[in-house]
C-alpha atoms as a PDB file:
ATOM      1  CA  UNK A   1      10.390   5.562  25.296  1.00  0.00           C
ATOM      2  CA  UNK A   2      11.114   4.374  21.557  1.00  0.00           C
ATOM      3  CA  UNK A   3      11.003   5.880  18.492  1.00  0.00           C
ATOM      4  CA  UNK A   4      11.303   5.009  14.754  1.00  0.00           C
ATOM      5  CA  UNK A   5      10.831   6.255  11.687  1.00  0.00           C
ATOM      6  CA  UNK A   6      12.270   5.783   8.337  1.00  0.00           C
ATOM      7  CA  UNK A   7      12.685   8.444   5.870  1.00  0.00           C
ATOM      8  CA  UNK A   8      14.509   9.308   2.616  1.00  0.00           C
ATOM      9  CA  UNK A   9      17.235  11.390   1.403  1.00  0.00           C
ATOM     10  CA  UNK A  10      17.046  12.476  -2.181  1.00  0.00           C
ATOM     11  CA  UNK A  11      19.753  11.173  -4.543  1.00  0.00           C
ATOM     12  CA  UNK A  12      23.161  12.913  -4.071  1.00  0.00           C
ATOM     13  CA  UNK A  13      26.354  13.577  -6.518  1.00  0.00           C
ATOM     14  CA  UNK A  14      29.236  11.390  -5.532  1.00  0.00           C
ATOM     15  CA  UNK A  15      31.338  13.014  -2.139  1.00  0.00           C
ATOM     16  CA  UNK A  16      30.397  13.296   1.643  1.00  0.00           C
ATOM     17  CA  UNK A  17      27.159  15.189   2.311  1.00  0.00           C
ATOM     18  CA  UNK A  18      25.867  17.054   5.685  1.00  0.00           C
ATOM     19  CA  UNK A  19      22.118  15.980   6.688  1.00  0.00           C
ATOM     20  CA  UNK A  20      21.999  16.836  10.380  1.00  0.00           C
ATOM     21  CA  UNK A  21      19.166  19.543   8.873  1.00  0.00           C
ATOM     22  CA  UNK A  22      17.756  16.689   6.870  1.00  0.00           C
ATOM     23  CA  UNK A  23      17.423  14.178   9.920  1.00  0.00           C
ATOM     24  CA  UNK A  24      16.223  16.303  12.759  1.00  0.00           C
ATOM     25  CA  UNK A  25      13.849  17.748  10.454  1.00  0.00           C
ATOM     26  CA  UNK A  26      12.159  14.832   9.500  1.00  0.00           C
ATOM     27  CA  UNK A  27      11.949  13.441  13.191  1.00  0.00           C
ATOM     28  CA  UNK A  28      10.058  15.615  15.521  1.00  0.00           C
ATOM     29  CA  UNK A  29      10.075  12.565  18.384  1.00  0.00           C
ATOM     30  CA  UNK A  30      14.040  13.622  19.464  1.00  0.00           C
ATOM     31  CA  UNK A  31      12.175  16.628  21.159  1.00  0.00           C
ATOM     32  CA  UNK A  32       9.876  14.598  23.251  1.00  0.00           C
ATOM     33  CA  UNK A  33      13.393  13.067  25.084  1.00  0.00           C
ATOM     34  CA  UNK A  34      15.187  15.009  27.670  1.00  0.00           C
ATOM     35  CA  UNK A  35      18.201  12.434  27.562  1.00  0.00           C
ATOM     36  CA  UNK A  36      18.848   9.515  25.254  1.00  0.00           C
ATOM     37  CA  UNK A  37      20.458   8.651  22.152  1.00  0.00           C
ATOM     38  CA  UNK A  38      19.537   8.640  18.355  1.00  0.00           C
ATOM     39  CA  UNK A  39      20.910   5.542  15.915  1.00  0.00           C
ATOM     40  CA  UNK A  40      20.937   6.130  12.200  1.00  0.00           C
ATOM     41  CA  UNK A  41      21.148   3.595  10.587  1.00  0.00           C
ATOM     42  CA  UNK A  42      21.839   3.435   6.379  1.00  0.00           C
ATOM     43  CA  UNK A  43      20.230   0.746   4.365  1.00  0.00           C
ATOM     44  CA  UNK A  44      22.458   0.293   1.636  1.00  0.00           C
ATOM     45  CA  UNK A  45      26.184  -1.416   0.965  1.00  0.00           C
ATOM     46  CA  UNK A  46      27.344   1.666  -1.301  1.00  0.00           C
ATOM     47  CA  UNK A  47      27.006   4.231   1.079  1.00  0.00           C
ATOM     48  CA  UNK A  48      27.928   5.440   4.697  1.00  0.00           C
ATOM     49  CA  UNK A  49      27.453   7.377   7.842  1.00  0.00           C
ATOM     50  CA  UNK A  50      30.007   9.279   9.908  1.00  0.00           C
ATOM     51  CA  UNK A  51      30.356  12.492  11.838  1.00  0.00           C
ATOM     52  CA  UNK A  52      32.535  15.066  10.993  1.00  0.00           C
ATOM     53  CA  UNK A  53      33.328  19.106  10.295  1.00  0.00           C
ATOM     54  CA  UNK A  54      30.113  20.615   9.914  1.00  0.00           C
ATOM     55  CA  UNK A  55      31.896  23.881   8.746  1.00  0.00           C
ATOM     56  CA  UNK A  56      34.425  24.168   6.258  1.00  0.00           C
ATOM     57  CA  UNK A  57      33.215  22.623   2.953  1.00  0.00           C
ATOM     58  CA  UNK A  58      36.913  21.274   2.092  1.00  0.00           C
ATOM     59  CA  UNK A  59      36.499  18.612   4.739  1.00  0.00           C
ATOM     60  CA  UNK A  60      34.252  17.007   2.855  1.00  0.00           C
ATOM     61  CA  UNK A  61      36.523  17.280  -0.335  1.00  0.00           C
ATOM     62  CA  UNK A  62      39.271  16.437   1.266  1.00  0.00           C
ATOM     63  CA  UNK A  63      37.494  13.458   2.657  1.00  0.00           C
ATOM     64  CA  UNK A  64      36.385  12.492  -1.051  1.00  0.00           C
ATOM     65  CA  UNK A  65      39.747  12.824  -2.365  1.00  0.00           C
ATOM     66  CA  UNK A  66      41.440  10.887   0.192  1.00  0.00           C
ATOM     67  CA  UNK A  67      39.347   7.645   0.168  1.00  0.00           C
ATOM     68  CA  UNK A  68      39.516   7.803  -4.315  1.00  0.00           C
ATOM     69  CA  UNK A  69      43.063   7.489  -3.058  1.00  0.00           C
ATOM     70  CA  UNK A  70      43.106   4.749  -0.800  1.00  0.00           C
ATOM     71  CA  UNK A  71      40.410   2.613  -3.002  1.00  0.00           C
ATOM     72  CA  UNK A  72      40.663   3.624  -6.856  1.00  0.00           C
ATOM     73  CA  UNK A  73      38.341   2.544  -9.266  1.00  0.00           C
ATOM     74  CA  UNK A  74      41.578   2.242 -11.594  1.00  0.00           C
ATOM     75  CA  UNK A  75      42.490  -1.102 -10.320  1.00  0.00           C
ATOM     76  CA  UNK A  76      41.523  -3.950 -12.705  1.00  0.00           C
ATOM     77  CA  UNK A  77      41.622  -6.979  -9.839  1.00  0.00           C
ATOM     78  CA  UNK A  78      37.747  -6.567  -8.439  1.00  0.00           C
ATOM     79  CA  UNK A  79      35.602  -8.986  -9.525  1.00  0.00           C
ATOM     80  CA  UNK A  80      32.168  -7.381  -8.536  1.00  0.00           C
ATOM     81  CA  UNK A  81      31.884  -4.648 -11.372  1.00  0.00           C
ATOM     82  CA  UNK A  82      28.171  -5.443 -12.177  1.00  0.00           C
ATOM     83  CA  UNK A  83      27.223  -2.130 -11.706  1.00  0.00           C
ATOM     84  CA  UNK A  84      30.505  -0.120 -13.080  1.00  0.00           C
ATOM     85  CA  UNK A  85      33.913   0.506 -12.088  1.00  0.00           C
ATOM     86  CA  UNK A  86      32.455   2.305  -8.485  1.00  0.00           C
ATOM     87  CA  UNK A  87      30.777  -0.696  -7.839  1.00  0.00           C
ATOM     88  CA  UNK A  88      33.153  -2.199  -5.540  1.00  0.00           C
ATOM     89  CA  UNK A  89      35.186  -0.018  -4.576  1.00  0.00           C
ATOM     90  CA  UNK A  90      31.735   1.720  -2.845  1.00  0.00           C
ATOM     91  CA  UNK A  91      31.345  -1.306  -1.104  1.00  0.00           C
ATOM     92  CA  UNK A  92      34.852  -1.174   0.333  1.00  0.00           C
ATOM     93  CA  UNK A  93      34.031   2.224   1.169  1.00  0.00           C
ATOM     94  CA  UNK A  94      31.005   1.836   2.845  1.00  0.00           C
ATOM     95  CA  UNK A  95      32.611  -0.625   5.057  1.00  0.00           C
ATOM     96  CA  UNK A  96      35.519   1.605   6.205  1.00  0.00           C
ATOM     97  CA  UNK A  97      33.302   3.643   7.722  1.00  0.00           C
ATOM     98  CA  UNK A  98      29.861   1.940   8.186  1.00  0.00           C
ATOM     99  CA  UNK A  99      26.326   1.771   7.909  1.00  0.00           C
ATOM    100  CA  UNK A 100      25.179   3.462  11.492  1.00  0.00           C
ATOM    101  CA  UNK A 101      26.039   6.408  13.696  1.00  0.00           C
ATOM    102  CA  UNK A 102      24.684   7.210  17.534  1.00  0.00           C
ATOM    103  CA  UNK A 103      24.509  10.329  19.188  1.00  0.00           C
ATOM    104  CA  UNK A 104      23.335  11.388  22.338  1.00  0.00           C
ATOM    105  CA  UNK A 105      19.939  13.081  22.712  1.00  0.00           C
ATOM    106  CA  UNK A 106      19.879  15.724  25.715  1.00  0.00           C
ATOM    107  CA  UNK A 107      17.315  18.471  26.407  1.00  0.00           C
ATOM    108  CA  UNK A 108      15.616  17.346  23.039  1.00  0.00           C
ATOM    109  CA  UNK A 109      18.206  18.313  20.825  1.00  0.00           C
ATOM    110  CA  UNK A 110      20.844  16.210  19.227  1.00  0.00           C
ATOM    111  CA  UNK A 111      24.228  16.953  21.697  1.00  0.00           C
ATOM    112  CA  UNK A 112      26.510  17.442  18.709  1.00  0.00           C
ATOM    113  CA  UNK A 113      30.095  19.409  19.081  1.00  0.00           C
ATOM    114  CA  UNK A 114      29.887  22.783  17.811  1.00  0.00           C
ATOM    115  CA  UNK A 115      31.869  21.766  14.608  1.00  0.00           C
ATOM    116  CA  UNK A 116      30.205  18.221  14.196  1.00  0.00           C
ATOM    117  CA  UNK A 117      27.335  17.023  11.455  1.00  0.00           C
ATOM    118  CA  UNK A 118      26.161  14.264  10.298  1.00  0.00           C
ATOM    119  CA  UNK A 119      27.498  13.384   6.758  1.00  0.00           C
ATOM    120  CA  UNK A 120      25.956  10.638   4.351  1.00  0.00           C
ATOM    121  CA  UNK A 121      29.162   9.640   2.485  1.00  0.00           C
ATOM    122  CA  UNK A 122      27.846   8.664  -1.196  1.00  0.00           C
ATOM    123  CA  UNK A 123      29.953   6.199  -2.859  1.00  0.00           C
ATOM    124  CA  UNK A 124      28.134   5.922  -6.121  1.00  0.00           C
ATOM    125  CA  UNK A 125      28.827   8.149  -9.058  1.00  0.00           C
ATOM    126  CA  UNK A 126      24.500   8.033  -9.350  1.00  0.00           C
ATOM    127  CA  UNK A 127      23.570   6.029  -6.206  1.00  0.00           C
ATOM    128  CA  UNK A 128      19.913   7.182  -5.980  1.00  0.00           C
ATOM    129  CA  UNK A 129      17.748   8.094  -3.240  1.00  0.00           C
ATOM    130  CA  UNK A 130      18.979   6.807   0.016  1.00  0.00           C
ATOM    131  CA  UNK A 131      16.861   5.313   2.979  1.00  0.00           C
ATOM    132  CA  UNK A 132      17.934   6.083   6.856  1.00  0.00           C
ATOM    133  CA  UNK A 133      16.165   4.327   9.727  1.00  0.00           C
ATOM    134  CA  UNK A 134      15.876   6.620  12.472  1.00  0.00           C
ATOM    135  CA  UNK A 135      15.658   5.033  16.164  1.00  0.00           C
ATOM    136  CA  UNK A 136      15.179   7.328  18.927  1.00  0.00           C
ATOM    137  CA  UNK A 137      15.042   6.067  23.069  1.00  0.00           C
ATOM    138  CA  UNK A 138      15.546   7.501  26.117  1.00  0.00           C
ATOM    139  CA  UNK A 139      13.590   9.080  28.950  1.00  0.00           C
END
């Protein structure tokens, strides 16, 4: 069995968000699968997907502060600044970590570690409203 659905997460502040709630929520079709996987999938070049600490809210600071550190918007030799200073240094960003995660489906439930969540890493300063495809399969 496949499912799909595409939904919407409301515009987020700059940093490295947890929507585990946010997906499962919206996507009642993971229950109907006793084992299989779910792909999420981001579509935008500004912001990213990963799994991390679903616990300690410094992770996700920590996570901030470390990639303004490895890609500043201080550097003057980008070329793509359309869009402001976090223009493409999001795009860098975005690629480090990428546009899709997968996790295993089993019982109906997403088969998570204890300490794991989904985060939507937001590379904007004001990125806007963000759209995930959701793709569910399995038996």
């Amino acid at each position: 069995m496949y499912f799909q659905k595409e939904i919407s997460i409301p515009s987020k502040g700059r940093g490295f968000h947890l929507i585990t709630h946010e997906v499962v929520s919206s996507f009642d079709d993971i229950r109907k699968l006793k084992v299989g996987l779910l792909h999420v999938h981001i579509k935008h070049t500004s912001a990213s997907l990963t799994i991390n600490e679903n616990a300690d809210p410094t992770v996700r600071e920590d996570f901030e502060t470390h990639f303004n550190y490895l890609v500043p918007e201080s550097l003057n030799h980008y070329q793509h600044t359309f869009e402001g200073p976090d223009d493409m240094t999001s795009h860098i960003k975005a690629s480090l970590l990428g546009p899709s995660v997968t996790i295993p489906i089993t019982n109906g439930r997403l088969n998570l570690g204890i300490w794991q969540g989904i985060y939507l890493c937001e590379h904007r300063n004001y990125g806007g409203s963000r759209r995930l495809v959701l793709t569910a399969h399995g038996d």
